[in-house]
C-alpha atoms as a PDB file:
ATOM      1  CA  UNK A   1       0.000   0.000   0.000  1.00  0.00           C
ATOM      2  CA  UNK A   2       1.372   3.204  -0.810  1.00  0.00           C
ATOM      3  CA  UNK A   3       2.038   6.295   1.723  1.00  0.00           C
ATOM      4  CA  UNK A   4      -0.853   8.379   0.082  1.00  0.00           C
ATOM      5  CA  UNK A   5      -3.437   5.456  -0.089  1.00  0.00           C
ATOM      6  CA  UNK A   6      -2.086   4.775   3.728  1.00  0.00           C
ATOM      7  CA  UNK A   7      -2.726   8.527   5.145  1.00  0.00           C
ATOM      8  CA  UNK A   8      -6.625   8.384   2.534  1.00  0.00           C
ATOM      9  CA  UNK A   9      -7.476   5.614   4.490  1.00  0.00           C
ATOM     10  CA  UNK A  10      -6.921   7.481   7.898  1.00  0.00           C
ATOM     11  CA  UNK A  11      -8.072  10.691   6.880  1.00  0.00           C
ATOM     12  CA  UNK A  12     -10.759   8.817   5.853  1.00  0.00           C
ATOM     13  CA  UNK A  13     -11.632   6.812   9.035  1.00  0.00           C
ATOM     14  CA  UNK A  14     -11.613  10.503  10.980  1.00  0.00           C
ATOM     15  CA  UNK A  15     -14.204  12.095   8.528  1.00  0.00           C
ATOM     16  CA  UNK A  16     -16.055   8.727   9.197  1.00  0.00           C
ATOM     17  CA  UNK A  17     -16.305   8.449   5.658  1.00  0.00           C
ATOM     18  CA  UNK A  18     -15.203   5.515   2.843  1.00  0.00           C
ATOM     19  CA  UNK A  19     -14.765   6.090  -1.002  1.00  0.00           C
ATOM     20  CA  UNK A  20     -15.382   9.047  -2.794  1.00  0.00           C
ATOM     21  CA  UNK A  21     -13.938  11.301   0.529  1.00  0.00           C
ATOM     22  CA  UNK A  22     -13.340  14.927  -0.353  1.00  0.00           C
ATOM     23  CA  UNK A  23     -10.533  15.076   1.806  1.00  0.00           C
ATOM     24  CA  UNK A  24      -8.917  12.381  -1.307  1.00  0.00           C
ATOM     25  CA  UNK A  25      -8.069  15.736  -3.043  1.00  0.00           C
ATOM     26  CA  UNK A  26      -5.661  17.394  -0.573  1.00  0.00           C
ATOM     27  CA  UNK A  27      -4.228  14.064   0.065  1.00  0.00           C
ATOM     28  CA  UNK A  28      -2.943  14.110  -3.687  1.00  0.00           C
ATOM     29  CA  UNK A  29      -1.950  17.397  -3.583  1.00  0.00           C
ATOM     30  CA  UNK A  30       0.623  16.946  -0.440  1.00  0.00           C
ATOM     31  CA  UNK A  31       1.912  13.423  -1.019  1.00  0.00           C
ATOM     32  CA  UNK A  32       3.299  11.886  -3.909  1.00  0.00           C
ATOM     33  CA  UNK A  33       1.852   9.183  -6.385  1.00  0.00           C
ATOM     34  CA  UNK A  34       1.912   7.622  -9.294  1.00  0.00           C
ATOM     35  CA  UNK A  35       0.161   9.394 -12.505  1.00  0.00           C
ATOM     36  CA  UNK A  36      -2.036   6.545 -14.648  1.00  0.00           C
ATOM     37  CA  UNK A  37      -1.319   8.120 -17.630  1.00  0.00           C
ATOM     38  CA  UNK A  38       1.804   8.786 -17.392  1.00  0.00           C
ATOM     39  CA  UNK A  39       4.087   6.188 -19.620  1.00  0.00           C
ATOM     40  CA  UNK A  40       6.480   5.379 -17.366  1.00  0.00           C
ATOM     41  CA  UNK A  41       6.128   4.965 -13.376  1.00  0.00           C
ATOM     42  CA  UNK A  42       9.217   7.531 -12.813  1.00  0.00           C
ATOM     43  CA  UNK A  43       6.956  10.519 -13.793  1.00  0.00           C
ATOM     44  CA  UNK A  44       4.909  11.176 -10.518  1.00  0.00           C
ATOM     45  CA  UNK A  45       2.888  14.106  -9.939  1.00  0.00           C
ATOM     46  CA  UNK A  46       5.204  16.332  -8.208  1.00  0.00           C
ATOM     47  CA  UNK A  47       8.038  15.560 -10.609  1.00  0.00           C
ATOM     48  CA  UNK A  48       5.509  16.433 -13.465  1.00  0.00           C
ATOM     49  CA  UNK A  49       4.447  19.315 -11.289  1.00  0.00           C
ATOM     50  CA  UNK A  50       8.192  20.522 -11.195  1.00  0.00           C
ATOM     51  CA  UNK A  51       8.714  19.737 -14.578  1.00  0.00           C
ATOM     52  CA  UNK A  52       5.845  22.196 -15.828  1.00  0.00           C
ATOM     53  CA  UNK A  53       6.939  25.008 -13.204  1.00  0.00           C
ATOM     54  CA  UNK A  54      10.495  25.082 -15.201  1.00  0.00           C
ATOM     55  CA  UNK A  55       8.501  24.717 -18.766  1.00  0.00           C
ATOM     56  CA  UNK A  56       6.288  27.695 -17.504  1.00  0.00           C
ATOM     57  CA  UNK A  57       8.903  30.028 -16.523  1.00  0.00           C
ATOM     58  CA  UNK A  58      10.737  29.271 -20.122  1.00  0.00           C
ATOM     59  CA  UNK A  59       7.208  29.883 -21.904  1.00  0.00           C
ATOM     60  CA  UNK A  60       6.452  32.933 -19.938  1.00  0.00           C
ATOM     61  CA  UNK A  61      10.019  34.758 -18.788  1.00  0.00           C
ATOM     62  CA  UNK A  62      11.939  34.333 -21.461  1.00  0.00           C
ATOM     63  CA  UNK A  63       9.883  36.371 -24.381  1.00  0.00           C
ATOM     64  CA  UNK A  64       9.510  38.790 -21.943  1.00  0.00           C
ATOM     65  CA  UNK A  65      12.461  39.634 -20.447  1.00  0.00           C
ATOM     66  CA  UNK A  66      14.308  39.368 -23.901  1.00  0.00           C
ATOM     67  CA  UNK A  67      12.386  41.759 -25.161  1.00  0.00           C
ATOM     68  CA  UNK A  68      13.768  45.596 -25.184  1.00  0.00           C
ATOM     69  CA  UNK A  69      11.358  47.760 -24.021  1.00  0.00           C
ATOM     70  CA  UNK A  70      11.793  51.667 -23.077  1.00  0.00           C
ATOM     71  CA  UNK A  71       8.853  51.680 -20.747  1.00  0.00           C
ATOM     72  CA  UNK A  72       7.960  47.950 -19.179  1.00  0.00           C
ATOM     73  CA  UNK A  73       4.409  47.353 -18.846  1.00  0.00           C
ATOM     74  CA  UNK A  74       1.880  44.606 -17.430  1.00  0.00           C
ATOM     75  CA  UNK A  75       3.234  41.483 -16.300  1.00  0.00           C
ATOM     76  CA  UNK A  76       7.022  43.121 -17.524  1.00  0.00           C
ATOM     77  CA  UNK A  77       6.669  45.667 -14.976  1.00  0.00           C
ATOM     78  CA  UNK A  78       5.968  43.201 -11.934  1.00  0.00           C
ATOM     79  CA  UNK A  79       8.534  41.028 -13.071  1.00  0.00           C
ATOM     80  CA  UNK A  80      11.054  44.084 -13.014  1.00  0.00           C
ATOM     81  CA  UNK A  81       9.662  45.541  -9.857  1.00  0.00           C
ATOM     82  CA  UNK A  82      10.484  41.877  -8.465  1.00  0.00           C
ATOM     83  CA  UNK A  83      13.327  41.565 -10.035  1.00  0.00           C
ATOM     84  CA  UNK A  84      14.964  44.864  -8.888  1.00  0.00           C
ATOM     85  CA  UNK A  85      14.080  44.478  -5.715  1.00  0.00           C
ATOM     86  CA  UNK A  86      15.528  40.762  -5.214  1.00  0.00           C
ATOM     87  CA  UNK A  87      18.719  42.275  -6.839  1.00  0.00           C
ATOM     88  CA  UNK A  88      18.814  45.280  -4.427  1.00  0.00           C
ATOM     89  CA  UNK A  89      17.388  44.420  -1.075  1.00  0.00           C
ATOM     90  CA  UNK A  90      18.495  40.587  -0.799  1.00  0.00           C
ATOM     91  CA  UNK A  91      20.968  39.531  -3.068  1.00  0.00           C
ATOM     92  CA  UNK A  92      23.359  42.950  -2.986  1.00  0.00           C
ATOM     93  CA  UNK A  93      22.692  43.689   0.618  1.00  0.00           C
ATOM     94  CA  UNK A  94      24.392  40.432   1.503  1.00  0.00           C
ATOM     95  CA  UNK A  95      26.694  39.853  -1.463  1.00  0.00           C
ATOM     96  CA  UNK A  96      29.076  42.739  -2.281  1.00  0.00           C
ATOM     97  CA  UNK A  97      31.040  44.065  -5.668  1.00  0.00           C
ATOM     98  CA  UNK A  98      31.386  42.028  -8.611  1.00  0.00           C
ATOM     99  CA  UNK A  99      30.139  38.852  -6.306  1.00  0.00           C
ATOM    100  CA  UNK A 100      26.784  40.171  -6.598  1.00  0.00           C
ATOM    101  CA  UNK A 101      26.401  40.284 -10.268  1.00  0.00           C
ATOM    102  CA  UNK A 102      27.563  36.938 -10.972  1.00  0.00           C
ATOM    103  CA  UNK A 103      25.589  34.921  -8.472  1.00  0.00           C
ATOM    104  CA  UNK A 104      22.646  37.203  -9.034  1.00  0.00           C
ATOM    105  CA  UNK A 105      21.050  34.740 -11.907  1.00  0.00           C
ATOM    106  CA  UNK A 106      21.289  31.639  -9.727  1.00  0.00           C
ATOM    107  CA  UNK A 107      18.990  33.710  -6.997  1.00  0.00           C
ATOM    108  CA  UNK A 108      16.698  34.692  -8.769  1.00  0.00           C
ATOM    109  CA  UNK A 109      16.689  31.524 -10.298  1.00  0.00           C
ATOM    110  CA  UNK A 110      15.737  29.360  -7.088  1.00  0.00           C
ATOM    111  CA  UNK A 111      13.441  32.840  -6.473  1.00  0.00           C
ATOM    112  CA  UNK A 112      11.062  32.425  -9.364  1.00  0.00           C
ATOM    113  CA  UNK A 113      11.308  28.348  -9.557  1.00  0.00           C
ATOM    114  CA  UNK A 114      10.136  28.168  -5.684  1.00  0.00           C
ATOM    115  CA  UNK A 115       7.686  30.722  -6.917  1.00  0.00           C
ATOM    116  CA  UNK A 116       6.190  29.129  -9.562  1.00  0.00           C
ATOM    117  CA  UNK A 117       6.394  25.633  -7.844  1.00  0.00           C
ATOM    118  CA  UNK A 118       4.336  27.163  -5.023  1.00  0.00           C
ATOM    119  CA  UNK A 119       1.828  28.936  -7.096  1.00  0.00           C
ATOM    120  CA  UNK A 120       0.900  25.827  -9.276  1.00  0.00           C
ATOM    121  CA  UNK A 121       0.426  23.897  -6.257  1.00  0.00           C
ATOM    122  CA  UNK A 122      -2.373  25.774  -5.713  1.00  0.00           C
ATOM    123  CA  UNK A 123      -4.481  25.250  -8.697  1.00  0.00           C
ATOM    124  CA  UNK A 124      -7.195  22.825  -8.374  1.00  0.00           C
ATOM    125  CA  UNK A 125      -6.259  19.132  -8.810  1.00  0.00           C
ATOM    126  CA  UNK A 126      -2.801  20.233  -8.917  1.00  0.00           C
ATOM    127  CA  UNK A 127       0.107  19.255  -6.272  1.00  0.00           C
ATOM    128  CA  UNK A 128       2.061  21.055  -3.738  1.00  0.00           C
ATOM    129  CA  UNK A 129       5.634  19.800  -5.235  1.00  0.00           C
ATOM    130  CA  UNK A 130       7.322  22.021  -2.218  1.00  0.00           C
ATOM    131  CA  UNK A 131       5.567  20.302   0.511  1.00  0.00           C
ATOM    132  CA  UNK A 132       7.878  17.244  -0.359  1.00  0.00           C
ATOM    133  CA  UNK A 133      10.742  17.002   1.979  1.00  0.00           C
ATOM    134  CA  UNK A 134      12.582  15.374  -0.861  1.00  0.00           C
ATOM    135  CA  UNK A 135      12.168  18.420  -2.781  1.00  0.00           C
ATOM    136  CA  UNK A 136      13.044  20.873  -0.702  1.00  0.00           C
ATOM    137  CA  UNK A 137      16.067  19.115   0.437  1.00  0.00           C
ATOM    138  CA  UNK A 138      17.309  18.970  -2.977  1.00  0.00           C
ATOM    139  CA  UNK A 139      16.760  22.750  -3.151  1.00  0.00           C
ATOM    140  CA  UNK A 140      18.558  22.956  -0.101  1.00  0.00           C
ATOM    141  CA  UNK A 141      21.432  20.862  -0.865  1.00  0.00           C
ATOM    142  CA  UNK A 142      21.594  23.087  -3.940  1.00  0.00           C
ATOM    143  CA  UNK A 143      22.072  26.435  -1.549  1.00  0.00           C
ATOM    144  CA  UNK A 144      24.713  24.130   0.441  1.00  0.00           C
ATOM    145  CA  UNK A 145      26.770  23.191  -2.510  1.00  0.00           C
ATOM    146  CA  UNK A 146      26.935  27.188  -3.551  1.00  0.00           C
ATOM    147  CA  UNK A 147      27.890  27.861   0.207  1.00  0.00           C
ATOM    148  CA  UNK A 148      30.815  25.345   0.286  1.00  0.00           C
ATOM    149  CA  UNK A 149      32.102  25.659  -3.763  1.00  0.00           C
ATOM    150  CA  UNK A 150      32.177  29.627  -3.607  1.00  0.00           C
ATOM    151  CA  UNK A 151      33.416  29.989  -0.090  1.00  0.00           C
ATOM    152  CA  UNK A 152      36.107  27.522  -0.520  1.00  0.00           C
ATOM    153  CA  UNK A 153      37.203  29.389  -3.908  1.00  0.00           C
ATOM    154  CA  UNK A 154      36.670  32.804  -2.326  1.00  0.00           C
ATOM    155  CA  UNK A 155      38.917  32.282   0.928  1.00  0.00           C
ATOM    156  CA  UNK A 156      40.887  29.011   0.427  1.00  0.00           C
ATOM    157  CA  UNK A 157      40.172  25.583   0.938  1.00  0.00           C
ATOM    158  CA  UNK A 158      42.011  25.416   4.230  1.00  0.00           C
ATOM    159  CA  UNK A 159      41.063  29.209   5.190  1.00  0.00           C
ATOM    160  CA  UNK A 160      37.650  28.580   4.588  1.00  0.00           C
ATOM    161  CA  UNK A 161      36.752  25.539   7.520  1.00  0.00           C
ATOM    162  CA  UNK A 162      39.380  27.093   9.905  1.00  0.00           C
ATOM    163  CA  UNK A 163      37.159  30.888   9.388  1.00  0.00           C
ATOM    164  CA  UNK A 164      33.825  28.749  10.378  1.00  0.00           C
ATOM    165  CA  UNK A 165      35.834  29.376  14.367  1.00  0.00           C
ATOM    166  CA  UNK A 166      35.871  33.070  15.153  1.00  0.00           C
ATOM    167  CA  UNK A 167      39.223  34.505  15.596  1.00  0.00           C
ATOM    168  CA  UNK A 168      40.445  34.716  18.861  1.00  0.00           C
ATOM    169  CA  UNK A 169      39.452  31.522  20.576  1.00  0.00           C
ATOM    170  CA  UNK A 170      41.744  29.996  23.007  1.00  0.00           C
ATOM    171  CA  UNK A 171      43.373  26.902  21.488  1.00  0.00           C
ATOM    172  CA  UNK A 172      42.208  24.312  23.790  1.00  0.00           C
ATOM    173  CA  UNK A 173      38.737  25.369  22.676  1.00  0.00           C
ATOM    174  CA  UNK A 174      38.816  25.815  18.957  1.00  0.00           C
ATOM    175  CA  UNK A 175      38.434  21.600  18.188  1.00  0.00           C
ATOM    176  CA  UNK A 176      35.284  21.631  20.294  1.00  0.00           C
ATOM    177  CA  UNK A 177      33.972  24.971  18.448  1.00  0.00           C
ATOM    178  CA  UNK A 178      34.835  24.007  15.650  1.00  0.00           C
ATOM    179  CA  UNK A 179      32.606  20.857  15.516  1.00  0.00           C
ATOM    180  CA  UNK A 180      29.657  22.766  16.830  1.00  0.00           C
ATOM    181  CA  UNK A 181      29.778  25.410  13.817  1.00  0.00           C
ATOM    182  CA  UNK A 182      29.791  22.700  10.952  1.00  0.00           C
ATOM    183  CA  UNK A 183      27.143  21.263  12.509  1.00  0.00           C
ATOM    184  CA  UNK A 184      25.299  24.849  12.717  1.00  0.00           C
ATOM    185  CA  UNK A 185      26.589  24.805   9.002  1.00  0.00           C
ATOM    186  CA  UNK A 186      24.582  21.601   8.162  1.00  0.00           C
ATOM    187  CA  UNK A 187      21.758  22.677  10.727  1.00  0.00           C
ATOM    188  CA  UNK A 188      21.015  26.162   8.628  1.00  0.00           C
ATOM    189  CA  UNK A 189      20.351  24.029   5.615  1.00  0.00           C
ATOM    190  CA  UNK A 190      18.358  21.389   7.112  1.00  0.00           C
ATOM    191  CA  UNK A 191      16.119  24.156   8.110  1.00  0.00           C
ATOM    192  CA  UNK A 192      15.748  25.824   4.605  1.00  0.00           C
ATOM    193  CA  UNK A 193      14.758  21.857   3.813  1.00  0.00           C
ATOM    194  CA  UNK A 194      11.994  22.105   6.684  1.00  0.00           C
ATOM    195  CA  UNK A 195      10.877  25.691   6.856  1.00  0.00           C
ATOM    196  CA  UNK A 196       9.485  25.536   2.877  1.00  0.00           C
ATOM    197  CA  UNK A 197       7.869  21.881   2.941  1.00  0.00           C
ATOM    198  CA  UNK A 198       6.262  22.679   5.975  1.00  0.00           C
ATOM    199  CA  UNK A 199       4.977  26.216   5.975  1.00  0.00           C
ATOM    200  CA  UNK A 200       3.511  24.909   2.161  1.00  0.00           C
ATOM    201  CA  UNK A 201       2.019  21.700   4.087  1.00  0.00           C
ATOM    202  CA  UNK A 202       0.663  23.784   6.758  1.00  0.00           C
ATOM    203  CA  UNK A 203      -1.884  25.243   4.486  1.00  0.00           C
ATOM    204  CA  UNK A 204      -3.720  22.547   2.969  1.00  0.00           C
ATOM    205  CA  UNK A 205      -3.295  20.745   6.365  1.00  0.00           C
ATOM    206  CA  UNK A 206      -6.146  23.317   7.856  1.00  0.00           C
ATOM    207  CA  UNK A 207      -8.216  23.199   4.805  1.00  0.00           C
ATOM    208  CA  UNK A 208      -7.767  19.235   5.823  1.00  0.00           C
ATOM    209  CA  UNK A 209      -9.292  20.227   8.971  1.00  0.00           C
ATOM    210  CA  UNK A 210     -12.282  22.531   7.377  1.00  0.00           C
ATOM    211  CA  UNK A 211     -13.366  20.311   5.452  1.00  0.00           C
ATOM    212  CA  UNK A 212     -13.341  17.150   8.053  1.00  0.00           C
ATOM    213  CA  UNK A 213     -15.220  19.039  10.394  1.00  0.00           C
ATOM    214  CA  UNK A 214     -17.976  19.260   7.653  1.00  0.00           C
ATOM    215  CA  UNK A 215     -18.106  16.222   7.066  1.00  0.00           C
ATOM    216  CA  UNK A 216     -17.765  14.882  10.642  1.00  0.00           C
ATOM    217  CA  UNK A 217     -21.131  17.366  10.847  1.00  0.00           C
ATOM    218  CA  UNK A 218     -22.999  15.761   8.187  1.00  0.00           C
ATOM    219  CA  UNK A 219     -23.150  18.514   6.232  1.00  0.00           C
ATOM    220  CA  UNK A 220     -24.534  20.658   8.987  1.00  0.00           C
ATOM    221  CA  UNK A 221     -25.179  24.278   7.945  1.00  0.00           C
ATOM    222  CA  UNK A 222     -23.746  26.045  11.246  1.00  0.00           C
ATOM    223  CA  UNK A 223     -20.455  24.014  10.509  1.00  0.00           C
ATOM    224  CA  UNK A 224     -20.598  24.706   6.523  1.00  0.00           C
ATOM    225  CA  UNK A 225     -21.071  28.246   6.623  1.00  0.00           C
ATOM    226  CA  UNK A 226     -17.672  29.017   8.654  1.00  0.00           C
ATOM    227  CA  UNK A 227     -15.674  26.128   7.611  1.00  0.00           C
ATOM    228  CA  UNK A 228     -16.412  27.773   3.633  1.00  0.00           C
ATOM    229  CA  UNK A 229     -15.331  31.242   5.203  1.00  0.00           C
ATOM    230  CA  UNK A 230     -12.697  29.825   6.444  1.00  0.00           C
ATOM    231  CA  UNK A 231     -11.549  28.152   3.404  1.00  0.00           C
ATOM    232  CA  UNK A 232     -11.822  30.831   1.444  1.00  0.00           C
ATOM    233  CA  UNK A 233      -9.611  32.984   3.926  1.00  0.00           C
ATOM    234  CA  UNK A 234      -7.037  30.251   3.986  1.00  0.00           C
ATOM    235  CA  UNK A 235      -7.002  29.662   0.413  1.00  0.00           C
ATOM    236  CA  UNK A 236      -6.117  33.971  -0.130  1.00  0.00           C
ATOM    237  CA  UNK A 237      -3.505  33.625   2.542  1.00  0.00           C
ATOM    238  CA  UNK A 238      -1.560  30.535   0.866  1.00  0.00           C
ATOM    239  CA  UNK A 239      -1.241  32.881  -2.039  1.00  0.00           C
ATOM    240  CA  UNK A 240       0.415  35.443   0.523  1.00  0.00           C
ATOM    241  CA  UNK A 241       2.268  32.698   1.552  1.00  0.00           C
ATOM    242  CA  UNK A 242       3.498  31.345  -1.763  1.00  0.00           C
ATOM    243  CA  UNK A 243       5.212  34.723  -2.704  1.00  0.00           C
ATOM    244  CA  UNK A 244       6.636  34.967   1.268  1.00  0.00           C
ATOM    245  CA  UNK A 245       8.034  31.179   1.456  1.00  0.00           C
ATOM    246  CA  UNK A 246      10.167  31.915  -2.093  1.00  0.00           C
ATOM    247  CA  UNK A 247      11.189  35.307  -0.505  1.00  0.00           C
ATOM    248  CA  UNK A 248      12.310  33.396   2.711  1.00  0.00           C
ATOM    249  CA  UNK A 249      14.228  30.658   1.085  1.00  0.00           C
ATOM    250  CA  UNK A 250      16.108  33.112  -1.381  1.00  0.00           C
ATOM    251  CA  UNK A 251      16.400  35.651   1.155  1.00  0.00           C
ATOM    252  CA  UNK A 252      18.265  33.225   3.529  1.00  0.00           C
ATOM    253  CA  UNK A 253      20.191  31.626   0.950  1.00  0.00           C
ATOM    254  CA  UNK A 254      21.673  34.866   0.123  1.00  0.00           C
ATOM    255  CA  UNK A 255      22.737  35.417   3.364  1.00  0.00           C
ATOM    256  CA  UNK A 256      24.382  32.036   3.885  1.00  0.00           C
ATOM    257  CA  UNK A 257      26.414  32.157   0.711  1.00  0.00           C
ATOM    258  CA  UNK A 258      27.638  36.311   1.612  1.00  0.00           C
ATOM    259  CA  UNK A 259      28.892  35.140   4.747  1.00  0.00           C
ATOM    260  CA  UNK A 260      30.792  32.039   2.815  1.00  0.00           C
ATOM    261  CA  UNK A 261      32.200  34.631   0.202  1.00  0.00           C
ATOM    262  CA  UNK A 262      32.439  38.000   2.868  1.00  0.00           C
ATOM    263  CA  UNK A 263      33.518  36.014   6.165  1.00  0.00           C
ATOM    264  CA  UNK A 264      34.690  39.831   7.949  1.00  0.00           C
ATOM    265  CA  UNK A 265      31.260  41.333   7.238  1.00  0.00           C
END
């Protein structure tokens, strides 16, 4: 039995319901499965989900950011506003001189991939591909490969783990820091891994909720009526949340890989 058929059946038993459950649909869209149409068992929803986040942001960025415009408008002008202020407020605030300009593409890179991975999770029979640990992770592990690559070409293989100690520290106690600050090194990244799969799990988790209590009611108006307002509410605020999670992850990957390549700042 697979994981998602597994937590159906649960989520089922607590609504108190069998078959056609409605909670079914949020099931799919935080766990993985297998697609039936897909031709091969590798393609699962999430890695089609991911797969059509990338093909989007070729379709739609590309012809319009290679466009020359004097004056951007419509979707041009929030992609520049977003854009400008990624490169401005995150990326150069943490990254200095000619640093800035060359890692600026992989930022906003992961920036508008998250993005778009946690906006199409939210369509309707869609999935939630950064709710999966496994995803995230490998985002992660992508933020911790920049972090070790750049700071070790920046400072020096040597200089680099020996700078993870600050200066100063008696010599008997250096070994012991030492150890504690690569595992704060692997600890930051871990959390980038939980911080996105969970705040994007959170979410449909409450809609979970919403929806069991209305059918744990039996459809009783007094528990319909809030339970809708309340899905509605939560539904507007995963948006928010969407645009805020992509912001976070960028935001602190920036600052991980500055203090790799700016160690004194």
């Amino acid at each position: 039995m697979s994981l998602s058929n597994l937590s159906y059946l649960m989520m089922a038993r607590v609504a108190g319901g069998e078959g056609d459950n409605p909670l079914n649909h949020l099931v799919d869209h935080i766990l993985d499965h297998e697609l039936s149409w897909a031709p091969h068992p590798f393609l699962t929803k999430h890695r089609f989900i991911i797969m059509l986040a990338a093909v989007l942001l070729i379709v739609v960025l590309v012809p319009i950011c290679s466009r020359k415009v004097s004056v951007p408008r419509g979707l041009r002008n929030i992609i520049e506003a977003m854009v400008q202020y990624m490169r401005t407020s995150v990326i150069g605030e943490y990254i200095h001189g000619k640093d800035a300009a060359r890692f600026t593409p992989y930022f906003l890179t992961v920036f508008f991939f998250v993005l778009a991975m946690n906006l199409v999770g939210l369509v309707p029979m869609s999935a939630t591909a950064t709710a999966n640990v496994a995803v995230t992770l490998t985002l992660a592990l992508c933020t911790f490969a920049m972090v070790l690559v750049s700071g070790m070409a920046a400072q020096g293989v040597g200089k680099f783990w020996i700078n993870l100690v600050p200066s100063g520290v008696p010599g008997w106690l250096w070994p012991m820091l030492f150890v504690i600050e690569v595992i704060g090194l692997v600890s930051k990244h871990f959390a980038l891994t939980v911080r996105l799969a969970a705040n994007m799990t959170a979410g449909h988790l409450i809609l979970g909720a919403l929806i069991a209590l209305i059918v744990v009611s039996k459809n009783a108006i007094y528990v319909i009526i809030p339970s809708i307002a309340g899905g509605i509410f939560i539904g507007c605020l995963e948006i928010f949340v969407a645009f805020l999670q992509a912001y976070i992850f960028t935001f602190l990957s920036a600052v991980f890989v500055g203090a790799a390549l700016h160690p004194d700042h």
